[in-house]
PDB file of N, CA and C in Angstrom:
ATOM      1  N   UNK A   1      -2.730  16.658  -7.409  1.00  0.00           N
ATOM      2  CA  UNK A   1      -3.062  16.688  -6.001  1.00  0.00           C
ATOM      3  C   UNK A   1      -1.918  17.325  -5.233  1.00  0.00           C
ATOM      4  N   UNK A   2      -2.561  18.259  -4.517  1.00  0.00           N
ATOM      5  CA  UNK A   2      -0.871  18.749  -3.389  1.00  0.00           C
ATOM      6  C   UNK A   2      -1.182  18.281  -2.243  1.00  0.00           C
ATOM      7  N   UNK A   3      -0.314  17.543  -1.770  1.00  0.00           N
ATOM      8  CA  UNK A   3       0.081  16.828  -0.442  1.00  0.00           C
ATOM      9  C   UNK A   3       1.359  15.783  -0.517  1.00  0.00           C
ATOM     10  N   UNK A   4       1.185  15.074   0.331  1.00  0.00           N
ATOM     11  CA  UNK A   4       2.116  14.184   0.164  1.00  0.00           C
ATOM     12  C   UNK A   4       1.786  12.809  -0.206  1.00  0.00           C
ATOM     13  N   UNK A   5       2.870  11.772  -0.852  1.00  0.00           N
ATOM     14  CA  UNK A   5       2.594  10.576  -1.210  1.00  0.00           C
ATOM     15  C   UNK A   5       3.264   9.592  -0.271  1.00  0.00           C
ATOM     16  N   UNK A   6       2.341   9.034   0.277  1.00  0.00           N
ATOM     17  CA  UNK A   6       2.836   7.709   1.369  1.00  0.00           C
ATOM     18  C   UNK A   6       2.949   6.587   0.830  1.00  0.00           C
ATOM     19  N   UNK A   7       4.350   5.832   0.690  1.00  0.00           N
ATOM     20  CA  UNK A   7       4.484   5.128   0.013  1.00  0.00           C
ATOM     21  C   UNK A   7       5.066   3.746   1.225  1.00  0.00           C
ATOM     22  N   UNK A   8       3.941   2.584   0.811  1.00  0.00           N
ATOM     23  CA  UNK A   8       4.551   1.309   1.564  1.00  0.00           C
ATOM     24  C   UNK A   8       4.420   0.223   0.901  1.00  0.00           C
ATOM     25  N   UNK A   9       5.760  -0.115   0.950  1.00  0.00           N
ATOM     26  CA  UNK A   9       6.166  -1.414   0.412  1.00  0.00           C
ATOM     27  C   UNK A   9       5.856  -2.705   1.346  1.00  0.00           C
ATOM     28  N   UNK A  10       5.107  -3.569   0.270  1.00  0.00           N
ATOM     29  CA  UNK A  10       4.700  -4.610   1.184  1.00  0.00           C
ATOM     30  C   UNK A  10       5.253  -5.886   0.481  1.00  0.00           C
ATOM     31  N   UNK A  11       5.163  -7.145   1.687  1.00  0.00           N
ATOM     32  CA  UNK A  11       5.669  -8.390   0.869  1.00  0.00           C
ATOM     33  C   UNK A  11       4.656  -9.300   2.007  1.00  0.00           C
ATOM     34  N   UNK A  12       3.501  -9.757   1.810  1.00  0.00           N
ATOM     35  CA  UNK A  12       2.313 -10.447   2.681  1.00  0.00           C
ATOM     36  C   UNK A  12       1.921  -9.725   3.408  1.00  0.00           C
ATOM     37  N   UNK A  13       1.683  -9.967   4.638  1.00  0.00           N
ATOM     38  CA  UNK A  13       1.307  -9.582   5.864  1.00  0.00           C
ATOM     39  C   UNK A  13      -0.261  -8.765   6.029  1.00  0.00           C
ATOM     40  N   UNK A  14      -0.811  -9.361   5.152  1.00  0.00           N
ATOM     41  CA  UNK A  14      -2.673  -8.113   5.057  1.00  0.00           C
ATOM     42  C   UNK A  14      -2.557  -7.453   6.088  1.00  0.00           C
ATOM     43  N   UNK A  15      -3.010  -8.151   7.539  1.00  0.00           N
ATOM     44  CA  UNK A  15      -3.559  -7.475   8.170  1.00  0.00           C
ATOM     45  C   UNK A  15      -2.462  -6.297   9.149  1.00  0.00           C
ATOM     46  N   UNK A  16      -0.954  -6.526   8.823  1.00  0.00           N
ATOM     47  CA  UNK A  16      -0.490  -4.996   9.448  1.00  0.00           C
ATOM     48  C   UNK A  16      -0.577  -4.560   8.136  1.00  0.00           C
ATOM     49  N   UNK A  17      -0.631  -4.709   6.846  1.00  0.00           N
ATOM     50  CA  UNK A  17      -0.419  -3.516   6.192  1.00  0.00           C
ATOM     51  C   UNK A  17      -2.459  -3.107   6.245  1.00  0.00           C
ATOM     52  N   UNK A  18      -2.991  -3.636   6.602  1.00  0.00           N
ATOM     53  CA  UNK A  18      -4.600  -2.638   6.841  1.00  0.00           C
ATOM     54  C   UNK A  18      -4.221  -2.446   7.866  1.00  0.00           C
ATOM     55  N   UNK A  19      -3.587  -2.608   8.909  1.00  0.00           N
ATOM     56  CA  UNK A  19      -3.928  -1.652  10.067  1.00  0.00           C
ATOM     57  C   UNK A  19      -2.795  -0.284   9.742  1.00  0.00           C
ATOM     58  N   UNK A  20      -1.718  -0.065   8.973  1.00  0.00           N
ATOM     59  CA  UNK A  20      -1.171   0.385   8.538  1.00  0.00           C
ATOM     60  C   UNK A  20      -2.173   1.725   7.665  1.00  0.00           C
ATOM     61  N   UNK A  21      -2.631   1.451   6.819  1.00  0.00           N
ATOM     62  CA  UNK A  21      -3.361   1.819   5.971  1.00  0.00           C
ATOM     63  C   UNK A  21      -4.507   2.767   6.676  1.00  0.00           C
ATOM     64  N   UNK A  22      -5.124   1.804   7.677  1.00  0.00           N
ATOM     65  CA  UNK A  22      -6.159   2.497   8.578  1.00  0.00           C
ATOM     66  C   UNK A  22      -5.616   3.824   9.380  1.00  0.00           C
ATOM     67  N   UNK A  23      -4.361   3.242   9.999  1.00  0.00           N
ATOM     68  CA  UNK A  23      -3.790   4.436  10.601  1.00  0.00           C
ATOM     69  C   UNK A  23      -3.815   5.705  10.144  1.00  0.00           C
ATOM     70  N   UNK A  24      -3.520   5.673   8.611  1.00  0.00           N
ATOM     71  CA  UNK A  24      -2.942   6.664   7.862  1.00  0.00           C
ATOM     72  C   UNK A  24      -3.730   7.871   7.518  1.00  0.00           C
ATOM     73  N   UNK A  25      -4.992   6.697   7.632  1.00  0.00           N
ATOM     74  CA  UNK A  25      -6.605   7.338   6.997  1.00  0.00           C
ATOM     75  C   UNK A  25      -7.245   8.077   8.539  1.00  0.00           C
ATOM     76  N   UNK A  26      -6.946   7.649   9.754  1.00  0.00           N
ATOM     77  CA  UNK A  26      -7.508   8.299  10.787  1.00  0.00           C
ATOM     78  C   UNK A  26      -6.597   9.296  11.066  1.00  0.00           C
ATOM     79  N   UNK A  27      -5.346   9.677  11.230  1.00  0.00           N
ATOM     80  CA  UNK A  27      -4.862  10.310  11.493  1.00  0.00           C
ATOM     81  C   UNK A  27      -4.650  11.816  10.828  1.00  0.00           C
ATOM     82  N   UNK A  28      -5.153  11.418   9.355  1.00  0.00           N
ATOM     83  CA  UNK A  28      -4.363  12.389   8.383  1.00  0.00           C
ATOM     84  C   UNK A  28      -6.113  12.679   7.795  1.00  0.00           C
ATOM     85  N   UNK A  29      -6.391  13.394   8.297  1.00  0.00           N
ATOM     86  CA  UNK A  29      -8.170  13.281   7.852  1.00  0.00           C
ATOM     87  C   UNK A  29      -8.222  14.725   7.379  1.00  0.00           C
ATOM     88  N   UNK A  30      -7.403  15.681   7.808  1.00  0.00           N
ATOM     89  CA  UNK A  30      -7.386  17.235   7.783  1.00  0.00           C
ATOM     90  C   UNK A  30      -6.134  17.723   6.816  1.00  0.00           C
ATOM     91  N   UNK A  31      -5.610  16.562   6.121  1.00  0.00           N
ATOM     92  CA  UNK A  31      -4.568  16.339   5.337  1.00  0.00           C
ATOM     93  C   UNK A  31      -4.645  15.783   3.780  1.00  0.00           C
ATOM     94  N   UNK A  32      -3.629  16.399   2.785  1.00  0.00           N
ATOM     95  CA  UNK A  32      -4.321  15.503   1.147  1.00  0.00           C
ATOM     96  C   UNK A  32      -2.895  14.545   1.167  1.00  0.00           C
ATOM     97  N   UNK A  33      -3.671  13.575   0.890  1.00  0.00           N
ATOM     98  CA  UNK A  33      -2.301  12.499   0.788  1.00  0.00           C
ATOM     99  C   UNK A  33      -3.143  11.867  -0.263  1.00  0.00           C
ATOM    100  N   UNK A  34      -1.891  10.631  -0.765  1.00  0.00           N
ATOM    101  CA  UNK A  34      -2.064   9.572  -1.295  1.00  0.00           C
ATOM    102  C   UNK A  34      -1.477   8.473  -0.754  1.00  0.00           C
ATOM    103  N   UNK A  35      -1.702   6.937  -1.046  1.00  0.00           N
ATOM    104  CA  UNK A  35      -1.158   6.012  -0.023  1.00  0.00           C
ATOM    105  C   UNK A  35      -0.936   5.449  -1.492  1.00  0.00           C
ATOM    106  N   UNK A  36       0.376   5.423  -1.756  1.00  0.00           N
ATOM    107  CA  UNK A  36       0.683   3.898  -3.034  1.00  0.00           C
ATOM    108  C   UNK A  36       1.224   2.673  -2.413  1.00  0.00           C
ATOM    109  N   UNK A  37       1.003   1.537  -2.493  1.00  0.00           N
ATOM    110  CA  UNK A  37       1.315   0.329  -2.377  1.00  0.00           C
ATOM    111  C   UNK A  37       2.389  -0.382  -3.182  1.00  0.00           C
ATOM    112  N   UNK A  38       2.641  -0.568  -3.088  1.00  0.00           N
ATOM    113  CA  UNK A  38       4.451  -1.455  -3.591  1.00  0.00           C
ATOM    114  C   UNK A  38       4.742  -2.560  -3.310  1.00  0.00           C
ATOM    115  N   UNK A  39       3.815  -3.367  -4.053  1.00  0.00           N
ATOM    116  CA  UNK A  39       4.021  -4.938  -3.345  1.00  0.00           C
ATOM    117  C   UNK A  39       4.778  -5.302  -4.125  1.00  0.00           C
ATOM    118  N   UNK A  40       5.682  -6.542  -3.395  1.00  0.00           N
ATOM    119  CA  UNK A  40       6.710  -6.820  -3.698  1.00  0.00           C
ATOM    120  C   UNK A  40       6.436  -8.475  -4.177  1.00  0.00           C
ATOM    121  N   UNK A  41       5.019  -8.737  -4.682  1.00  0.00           N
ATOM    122  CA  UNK A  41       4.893 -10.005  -5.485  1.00  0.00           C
ATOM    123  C   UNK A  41       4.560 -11.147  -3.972  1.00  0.00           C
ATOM    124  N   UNK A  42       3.999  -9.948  -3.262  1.00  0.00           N
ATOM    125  CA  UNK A  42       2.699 -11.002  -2.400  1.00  0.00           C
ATOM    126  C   UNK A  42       2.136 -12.166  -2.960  1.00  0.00           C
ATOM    127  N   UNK A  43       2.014 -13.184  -2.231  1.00  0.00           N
ATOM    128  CA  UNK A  43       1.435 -14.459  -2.532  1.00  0.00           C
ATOM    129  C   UNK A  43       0.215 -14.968  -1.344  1.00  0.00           C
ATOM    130  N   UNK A  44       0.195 -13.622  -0.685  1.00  0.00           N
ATOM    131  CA  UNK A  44      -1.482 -13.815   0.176  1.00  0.00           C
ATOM    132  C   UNK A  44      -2.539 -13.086  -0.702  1.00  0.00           C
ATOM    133  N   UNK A  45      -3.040 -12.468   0.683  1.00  0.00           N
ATOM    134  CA  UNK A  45      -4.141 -12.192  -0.461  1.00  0.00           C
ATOM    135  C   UNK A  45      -4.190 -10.546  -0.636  1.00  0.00           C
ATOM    136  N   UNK A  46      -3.109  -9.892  -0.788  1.00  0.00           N
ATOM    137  CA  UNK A  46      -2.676  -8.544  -1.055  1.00  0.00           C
ATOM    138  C   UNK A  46      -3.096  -7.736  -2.046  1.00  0.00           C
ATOM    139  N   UNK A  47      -2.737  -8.949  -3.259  1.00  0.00           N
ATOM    140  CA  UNK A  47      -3.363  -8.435  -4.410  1.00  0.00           C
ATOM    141  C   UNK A  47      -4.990  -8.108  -4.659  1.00  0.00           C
ATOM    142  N   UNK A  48      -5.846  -9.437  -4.248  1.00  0.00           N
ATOM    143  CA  UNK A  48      -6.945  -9.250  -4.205  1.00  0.00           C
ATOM    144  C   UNK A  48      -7.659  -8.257  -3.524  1.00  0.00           C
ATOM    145  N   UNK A  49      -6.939  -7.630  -2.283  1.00  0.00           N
ATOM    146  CA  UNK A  49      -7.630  -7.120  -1.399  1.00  0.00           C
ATOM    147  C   UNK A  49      -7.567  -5.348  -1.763  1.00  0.00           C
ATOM    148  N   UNK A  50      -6.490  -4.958  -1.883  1.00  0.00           N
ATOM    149  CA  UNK A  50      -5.625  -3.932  -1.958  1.00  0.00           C
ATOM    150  C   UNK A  50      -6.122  -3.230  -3.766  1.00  0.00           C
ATOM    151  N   UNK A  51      -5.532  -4.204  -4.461  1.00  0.00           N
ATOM    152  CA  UNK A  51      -5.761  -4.197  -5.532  1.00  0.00           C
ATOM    153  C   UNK A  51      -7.186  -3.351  -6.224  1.00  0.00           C
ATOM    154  N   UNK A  52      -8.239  -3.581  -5.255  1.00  0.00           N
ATOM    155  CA  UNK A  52      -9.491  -3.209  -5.372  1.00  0.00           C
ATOM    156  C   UNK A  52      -9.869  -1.933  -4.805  1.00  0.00           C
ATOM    157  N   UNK A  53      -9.429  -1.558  -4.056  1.00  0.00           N
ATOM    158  CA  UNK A  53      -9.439  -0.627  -3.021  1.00  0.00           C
ATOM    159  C   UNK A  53      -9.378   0.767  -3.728  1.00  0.00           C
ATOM    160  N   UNK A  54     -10.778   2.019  -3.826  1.00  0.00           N
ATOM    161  CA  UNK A  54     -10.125   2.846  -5.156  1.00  0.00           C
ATOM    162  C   UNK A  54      -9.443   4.093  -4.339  1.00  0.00           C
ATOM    163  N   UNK A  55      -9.291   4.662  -3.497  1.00  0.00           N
ATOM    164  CA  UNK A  55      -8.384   4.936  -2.872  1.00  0.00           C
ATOM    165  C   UNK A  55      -6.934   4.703  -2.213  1.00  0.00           C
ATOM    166  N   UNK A  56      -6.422   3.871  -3.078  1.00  0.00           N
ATOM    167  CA  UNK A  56      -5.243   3.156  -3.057  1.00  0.00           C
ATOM    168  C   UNK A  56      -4.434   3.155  -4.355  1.00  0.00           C
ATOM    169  N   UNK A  57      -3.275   3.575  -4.469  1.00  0.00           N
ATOM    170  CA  UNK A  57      -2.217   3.445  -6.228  1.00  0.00           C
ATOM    171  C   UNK A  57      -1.726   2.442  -5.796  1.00  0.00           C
ATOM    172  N   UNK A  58      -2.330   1.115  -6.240  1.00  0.00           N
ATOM    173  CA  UNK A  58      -1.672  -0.392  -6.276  1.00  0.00           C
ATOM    174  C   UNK A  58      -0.992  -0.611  -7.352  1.00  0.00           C
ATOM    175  N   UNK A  59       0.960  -1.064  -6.971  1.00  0.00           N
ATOM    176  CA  UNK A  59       1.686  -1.480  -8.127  1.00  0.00           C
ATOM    177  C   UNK A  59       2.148  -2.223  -7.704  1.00  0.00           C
ATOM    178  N   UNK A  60       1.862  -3.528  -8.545  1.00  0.00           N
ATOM    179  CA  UNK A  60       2.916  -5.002  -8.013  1.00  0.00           C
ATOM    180  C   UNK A  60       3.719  -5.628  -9.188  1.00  0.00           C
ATOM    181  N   UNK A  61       4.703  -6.081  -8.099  1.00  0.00           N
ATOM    182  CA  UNK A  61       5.679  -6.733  -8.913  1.00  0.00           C
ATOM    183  C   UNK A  61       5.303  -8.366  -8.971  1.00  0.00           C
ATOM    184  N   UNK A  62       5.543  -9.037  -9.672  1.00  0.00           N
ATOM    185  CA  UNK A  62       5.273 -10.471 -10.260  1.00  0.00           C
ATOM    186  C   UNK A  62       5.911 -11.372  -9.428  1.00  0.00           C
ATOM    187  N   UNK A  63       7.163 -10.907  -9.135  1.00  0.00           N
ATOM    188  CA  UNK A  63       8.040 -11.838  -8.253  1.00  0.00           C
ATOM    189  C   UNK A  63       8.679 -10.881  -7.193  1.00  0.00           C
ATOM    190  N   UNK A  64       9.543 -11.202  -6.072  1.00  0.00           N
ATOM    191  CA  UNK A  64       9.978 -10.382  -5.101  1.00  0.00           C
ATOM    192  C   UNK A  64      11.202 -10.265  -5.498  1.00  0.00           C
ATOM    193  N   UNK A  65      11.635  -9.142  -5.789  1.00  0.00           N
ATOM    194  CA  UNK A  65      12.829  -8.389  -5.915  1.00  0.00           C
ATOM    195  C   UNK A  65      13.385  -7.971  -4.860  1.00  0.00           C
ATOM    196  N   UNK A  66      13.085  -7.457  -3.996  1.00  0.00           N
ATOM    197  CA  UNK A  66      13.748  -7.054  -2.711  1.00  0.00           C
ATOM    198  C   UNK A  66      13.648  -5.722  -2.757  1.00  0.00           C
ATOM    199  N   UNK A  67      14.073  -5.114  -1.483  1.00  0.00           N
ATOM    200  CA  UNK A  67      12.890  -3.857  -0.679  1.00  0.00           C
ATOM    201  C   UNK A  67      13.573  -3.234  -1.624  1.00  0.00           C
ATOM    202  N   UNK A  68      15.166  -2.755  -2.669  1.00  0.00           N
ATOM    203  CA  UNK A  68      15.539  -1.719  -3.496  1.00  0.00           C
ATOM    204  C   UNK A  68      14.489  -1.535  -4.842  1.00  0.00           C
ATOM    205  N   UNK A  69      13.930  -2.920  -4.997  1.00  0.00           N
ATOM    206  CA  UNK A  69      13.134  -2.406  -6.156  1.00  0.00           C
ATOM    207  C   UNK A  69      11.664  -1.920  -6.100  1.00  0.00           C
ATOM    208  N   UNK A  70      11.423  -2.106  -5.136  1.00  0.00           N
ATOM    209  CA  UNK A  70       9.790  -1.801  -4.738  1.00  0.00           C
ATOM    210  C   UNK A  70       9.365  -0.416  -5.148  1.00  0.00           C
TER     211      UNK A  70
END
């Protein structure tokens, strides 16, 4: 794919990282991106939600390492 890769690291918070997410998708509509996810061993419901999503490169970590390892 040529474009760019948007990469956000998350640790909870669903609903800014979907409004996050949403942003990315309205704005950049005339644009090739990818959005990868970098959770940092969320314990809401990040995994479930995100995880599913097939327009999304979901990679999580098990436990939270902190924002250097994401």
């Amino acid at each position: 794919m040529e474009g760019v890769s948007i990469i956000i690291p998350v640790f909870n918070k669903l609903e800014i990282t979907r409004k996050c997410i949403d942003h990315i998708r309205e704005f950049n509509k005339n644009y090739a991106f990818e959005i990868i996810i970098a959770d940092n061993g969320s314990t809401d419901e990040i995994p479930d939600v995100l995880s599913n999503d097939k327009d999304i490169i979901y990679i999580r970590n098990q436990e939270n390492l902190g924002i250097a390892f994401s």
